[in-house]
C-alpha atoms as a PDB file:
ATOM      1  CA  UNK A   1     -22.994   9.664 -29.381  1.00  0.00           C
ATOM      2  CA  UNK A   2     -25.083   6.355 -28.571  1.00  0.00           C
ATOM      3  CA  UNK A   3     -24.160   2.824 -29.907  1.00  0.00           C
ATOM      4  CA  UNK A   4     -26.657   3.017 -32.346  1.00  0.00           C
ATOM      5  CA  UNK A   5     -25.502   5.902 -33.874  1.00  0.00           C
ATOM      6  CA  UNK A   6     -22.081   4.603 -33.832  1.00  0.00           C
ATOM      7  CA  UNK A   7     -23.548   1.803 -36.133  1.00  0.00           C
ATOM      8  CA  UNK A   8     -25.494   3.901 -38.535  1.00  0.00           C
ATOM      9  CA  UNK A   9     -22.553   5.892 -39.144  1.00  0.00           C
ATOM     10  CA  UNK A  10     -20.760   3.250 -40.100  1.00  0.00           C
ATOM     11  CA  UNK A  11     -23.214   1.139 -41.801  1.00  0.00           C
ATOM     12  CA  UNK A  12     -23.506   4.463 -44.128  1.00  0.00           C
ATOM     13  CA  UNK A  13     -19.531   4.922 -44.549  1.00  0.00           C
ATOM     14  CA  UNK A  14     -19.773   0.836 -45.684  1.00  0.00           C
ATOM     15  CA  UNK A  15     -22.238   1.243 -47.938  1.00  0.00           C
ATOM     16  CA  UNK A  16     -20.606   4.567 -49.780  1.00  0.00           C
ATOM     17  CA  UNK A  17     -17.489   2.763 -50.289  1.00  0.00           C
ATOM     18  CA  UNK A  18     -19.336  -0.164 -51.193  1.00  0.00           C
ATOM     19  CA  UNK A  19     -21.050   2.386 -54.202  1.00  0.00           C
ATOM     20  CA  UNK A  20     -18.260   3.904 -55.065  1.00  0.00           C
ATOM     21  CA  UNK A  21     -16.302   0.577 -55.655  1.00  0.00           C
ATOM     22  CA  UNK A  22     -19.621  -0.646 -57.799  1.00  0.00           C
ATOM     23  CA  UNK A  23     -19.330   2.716 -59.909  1.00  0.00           C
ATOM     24  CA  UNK A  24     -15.525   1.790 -60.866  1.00  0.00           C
ATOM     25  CA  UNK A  25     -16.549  -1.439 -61.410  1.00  0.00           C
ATOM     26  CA  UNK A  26     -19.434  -0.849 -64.074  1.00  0.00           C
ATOM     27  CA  UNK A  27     -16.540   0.712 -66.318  1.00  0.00           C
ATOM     28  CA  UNK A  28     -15.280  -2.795 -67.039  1.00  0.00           C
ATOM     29  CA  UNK A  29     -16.493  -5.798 -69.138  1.00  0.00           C
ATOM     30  CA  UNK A  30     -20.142  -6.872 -68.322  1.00  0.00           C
ATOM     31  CA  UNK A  31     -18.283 -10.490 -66.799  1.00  0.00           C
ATOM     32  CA  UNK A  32     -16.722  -8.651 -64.423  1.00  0.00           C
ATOM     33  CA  UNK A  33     -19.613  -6.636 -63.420  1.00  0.00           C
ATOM     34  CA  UNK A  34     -22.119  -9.689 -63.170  1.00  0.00           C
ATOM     35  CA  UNK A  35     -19.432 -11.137 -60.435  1.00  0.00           C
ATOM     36  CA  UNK A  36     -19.549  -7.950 -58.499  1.00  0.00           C
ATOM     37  CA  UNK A  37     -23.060  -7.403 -58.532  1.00  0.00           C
ATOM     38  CA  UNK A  38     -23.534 -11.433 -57.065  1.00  0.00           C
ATOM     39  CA  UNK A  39     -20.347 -10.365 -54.677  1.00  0.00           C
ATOM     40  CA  UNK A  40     -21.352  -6.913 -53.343  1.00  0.00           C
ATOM     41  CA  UNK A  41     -24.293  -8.377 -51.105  1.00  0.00           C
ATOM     42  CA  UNK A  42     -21.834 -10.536 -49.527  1.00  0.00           C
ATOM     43  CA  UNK A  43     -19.266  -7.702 -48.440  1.00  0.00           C
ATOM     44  CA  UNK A  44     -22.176  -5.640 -47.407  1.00  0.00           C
ATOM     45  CA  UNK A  45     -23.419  -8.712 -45.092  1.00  0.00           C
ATOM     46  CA  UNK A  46     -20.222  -8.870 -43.764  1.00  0.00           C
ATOM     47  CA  UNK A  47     -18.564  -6.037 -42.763  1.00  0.00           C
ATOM     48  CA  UNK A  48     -21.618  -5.569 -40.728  1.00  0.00           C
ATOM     49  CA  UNK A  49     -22.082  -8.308 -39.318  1.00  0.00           C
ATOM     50  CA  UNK A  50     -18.409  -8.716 -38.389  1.00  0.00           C
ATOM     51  CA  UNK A  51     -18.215  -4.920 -36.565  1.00  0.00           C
ATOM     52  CA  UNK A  52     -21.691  -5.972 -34.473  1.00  0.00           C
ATOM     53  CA  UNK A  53     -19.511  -9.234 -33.568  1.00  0.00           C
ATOM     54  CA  UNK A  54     -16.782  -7.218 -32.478  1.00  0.00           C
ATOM     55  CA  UNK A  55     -19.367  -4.845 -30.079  1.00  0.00           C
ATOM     56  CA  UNK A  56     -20.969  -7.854 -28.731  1.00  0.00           C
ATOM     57  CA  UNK A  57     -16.983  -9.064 -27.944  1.00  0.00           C
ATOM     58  CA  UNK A  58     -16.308  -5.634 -26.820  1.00  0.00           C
ATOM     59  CA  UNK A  59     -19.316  -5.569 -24.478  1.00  0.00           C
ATOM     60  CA  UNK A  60     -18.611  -8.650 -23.264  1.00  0.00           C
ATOM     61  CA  UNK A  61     -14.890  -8.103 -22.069  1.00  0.00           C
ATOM     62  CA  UNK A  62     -16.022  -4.604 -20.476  1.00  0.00           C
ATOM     63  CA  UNK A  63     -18.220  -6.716 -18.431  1.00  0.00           C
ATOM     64  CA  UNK A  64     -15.203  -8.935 -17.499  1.00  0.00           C
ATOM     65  CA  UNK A  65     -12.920  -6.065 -16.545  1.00  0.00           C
ATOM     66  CA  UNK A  66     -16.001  -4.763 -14.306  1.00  0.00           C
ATOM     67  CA  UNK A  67     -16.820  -7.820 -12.097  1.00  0.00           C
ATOM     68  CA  UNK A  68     -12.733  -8.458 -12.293  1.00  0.00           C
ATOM     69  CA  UNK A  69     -12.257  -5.163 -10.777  1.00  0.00           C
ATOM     70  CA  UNK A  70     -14.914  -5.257  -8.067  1.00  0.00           C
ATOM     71  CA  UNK A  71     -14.152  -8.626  -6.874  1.00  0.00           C
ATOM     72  CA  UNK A  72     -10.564  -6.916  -6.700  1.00  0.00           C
ATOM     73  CA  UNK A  73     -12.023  -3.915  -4.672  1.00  0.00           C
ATOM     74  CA  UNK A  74     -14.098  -6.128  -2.553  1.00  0.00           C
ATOM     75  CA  UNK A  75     -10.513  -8.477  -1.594  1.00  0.00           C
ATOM     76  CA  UNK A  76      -8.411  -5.558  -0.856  1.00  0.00           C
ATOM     77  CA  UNK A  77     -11.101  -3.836   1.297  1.00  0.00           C
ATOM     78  CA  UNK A  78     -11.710  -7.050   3.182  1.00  0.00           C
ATOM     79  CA  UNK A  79      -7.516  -7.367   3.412  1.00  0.00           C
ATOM     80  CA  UNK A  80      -7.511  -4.143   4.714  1.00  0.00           C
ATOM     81  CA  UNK A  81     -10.075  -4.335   7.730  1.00  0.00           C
ATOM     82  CA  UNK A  82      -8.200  -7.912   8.424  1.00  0.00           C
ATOM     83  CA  UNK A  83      -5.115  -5.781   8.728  1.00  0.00           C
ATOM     84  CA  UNK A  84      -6.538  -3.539  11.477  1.00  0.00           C
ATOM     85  CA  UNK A  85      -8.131  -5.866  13.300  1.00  0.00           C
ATOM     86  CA  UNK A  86      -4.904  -8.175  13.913  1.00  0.00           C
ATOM     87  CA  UNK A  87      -2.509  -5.717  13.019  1.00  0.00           C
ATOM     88  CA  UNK A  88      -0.983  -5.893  16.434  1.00  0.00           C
ATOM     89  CA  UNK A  89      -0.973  -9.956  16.352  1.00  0.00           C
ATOM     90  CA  UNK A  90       2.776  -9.845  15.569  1.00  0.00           C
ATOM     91  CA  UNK A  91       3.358  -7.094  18.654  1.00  0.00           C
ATOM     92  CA  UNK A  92       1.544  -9.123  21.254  1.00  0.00           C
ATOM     93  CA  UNK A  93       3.160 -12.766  19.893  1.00  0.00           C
ATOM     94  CA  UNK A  94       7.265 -10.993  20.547  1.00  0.00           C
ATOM     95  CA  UNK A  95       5.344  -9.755  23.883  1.00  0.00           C
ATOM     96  CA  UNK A  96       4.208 -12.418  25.478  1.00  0.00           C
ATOM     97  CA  UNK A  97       6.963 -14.308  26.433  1.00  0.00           C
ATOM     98  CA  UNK A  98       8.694 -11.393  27.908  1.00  0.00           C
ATOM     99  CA  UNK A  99       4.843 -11.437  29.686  1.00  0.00           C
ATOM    100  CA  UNK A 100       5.407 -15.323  30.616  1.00  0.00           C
ATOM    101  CA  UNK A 101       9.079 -14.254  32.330  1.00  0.00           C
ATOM    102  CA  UNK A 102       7.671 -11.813  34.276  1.00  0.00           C
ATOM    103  CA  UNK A 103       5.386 -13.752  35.731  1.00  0.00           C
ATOM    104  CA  UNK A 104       7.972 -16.421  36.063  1.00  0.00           C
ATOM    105  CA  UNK A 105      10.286 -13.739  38.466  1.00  0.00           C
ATOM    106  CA  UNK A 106       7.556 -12.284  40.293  1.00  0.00           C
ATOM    107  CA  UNK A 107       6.698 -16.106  41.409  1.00  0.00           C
ATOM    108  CA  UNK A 108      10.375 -16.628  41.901  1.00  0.00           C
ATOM    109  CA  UNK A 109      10.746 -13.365  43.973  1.00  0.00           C
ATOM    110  CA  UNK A 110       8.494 -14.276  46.945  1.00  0.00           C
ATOM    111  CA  UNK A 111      11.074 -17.269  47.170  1.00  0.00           C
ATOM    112  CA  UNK A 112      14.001 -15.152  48.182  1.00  0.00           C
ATOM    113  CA  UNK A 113      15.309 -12.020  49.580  1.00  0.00           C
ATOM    114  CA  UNK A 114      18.358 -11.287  48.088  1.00  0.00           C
ATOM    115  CA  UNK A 115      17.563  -8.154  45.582  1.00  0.00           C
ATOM    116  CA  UNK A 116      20.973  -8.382  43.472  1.00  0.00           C
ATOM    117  CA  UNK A 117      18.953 -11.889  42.465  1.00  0.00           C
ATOM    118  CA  UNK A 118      16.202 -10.200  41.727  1.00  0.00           C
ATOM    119  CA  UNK A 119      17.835  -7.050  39.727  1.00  0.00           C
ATOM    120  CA  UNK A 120      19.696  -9.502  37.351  1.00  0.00           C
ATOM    121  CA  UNK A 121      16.120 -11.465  37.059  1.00  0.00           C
ATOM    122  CA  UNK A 122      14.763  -7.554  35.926  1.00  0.00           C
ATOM    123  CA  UNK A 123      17.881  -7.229  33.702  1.00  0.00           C
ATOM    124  CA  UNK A 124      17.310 -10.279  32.146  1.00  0.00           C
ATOM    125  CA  UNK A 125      13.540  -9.648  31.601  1.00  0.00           C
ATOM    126  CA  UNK A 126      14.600  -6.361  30.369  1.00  0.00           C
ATOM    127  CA  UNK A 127      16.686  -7.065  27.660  1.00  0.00           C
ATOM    128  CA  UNK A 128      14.320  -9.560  26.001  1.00  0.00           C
ATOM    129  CA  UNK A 129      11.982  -7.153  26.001  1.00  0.00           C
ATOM    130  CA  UNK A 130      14.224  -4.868  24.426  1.00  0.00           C
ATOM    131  CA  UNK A 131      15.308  -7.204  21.694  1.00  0.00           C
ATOM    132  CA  UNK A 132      11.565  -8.241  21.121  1.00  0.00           C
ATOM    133  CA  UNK A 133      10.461  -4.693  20.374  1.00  0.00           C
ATOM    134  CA  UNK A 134      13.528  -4.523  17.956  1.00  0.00           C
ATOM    135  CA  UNK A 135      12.170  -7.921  16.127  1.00  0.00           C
ATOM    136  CA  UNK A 136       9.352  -5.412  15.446  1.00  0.00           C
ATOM    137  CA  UNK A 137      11.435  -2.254  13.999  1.00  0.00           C
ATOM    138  CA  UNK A 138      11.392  -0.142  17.691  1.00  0.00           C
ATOM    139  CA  UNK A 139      14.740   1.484  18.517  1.00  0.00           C
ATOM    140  CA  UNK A 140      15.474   3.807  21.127  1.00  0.00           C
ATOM    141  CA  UNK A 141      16.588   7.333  20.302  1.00  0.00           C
ATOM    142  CA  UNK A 142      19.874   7.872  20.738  1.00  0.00           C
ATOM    143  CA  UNK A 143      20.341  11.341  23.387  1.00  0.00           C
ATOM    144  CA  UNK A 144      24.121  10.285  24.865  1.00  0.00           C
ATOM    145  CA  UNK A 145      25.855  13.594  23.268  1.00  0.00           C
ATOM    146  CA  UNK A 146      23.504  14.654  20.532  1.00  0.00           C
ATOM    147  CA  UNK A 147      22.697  17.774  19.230  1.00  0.00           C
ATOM    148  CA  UNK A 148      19.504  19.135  20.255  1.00  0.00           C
ATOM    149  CA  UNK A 149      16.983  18.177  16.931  1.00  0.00           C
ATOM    150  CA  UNK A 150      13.040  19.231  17.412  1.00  0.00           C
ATOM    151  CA  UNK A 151      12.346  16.065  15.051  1.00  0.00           C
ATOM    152  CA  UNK A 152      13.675  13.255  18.047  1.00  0.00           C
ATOM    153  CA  UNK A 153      13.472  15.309  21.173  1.00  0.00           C
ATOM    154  CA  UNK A 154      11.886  17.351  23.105  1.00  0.00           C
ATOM    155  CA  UNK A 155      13.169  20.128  25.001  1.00  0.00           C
ATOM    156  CA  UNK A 156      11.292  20.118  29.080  1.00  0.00           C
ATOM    157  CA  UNK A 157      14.438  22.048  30.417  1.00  0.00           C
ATOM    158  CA  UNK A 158      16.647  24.558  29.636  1.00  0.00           C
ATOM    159  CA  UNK A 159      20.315  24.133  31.523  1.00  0.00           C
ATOM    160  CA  UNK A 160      21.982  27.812  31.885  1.00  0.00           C
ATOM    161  CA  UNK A 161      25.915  28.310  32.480  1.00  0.00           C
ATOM    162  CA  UNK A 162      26.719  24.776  30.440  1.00  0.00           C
ATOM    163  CA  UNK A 163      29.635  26.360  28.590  1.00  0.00           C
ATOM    164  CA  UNK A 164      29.811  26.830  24.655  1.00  0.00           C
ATOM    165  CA  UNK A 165      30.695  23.069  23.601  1.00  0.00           C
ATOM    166  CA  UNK A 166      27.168  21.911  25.551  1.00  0.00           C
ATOM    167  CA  UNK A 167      25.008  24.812  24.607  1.00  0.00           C
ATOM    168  CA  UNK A 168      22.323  22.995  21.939  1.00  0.00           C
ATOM    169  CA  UNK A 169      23.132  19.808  22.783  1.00  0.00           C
ATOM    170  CA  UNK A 170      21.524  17.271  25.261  1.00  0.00           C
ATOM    171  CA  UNK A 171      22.579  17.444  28.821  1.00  0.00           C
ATOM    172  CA  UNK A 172      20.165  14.702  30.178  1.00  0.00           C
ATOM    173  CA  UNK A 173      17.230  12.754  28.924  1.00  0.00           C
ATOM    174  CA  UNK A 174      14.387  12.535  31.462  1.00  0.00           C
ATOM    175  CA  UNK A 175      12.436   9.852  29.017  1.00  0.00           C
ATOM    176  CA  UNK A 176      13.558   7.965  26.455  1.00  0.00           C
ATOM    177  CA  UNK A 177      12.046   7.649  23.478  1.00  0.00           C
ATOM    178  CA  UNK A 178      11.429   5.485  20.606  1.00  0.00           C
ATOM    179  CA  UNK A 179      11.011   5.207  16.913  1.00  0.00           C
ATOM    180  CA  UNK A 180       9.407   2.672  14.717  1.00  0.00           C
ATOM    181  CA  UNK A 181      10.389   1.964  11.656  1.00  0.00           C
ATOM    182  CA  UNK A 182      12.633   5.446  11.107  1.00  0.00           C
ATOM    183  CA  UNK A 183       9.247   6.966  12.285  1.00  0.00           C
ATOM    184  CA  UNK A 184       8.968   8.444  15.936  1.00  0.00           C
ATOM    185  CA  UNK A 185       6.500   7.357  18.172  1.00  0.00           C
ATOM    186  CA  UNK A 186       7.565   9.373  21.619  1.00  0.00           C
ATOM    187  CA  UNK A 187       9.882  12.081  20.999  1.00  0.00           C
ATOM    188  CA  UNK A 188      12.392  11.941  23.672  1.00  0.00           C
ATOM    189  CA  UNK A 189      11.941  14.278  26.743  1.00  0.00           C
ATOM    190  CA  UNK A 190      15.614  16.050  27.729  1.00  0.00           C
ATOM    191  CA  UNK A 191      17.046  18.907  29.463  1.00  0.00           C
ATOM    192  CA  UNK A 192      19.065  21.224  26.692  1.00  0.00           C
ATOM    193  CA  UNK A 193      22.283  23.142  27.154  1.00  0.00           C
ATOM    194  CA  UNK A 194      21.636  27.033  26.965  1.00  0.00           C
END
């Protein structure tokens, strides 16, 4: 049904009611009825004009709402491509000193000889690196004594002749893995008790 049908219909209902109330009216005293008669045009003016008021309001708040909503489409999208292009700022900012330390020990290391100097300079390097990618959510998956779950690990060898208390459990992990954020990123690679 169209606006303008919408209108008619009620422009009719308006004007029945408005009959209908004149009827009922003509019953009483010829005062009353000459006040009705001069009132009658008035309330047919304005319920009218009043309802087209109300469209025209109407219309104008749907248009509102619209641009509202596509300006609000037209942020997020633009959020969202921001997002993947620098989603890996934060990664590469707990990186790079761990980057700048590295550099700093393989400068040092041409210096001197001695490699328990230059494990502990690894060690070192190591374990900030290990606590940046922790800053970020990354944790290793724990494979010291675990039972053998498809979800975190990865079975690339089967160890016979283990005994009963090892078999389904981990006997060795040949690469650790990681998770991010509860989510895995590289399942863990170990050798399984059979």
């Amino acid at each position: 049904m169209t606006e303008e049908e919408k209108i008619n219909m009620e422009e009719e209902e308006i004007l029945d009611n408005q009959e209908t109330s004149e009827n009922s009216e003509n019953s009483e005293d010829s005062e009353n009825t000459d006040n009705t008669e001069n009132a009658a045009p008035a309330e047919e003016k304005d319920p009218l004009e009043a309802a087209q008021e109300e469209i025209e309001q109407l219309k104008t708040q749907i248009l509102y709402k619209t641009a509202e909503f596509d300006n609000y489409r037209k942020r997020t999208l633009k959020e969202k491509a921001e997002l993947i292009l620098n989603g890996g700022e934060k990664a590469v900012g707990a990186i790079l000193p761990v980057i700048d330390d590295m550099e700093r020990a393989l400068a040092n290391g041409e210096k001197t000889d001695d490699p328990a100097v230059l494990r502990e300079g690894m060690e070192l390097i190591y374990n900030k690196m290990m606590k940046a990618m922790e800053s970020l959510g990354v944790k290793k998956i724990d494979t010291e004594d675990a039972d053998f779950d498809t979800d975190l690990h990865e079975a690339v060898a089967m160890v016979p002749g283990m005994g009963d208390d090892k078999k389904g459990k981990v006997i060795d992990c040949l690469q650790t893995g990681y998770q991010l954020n509860d989510k895995v990123i590289r399942h863990a690679k170990v050798a399984v008790g059979q």
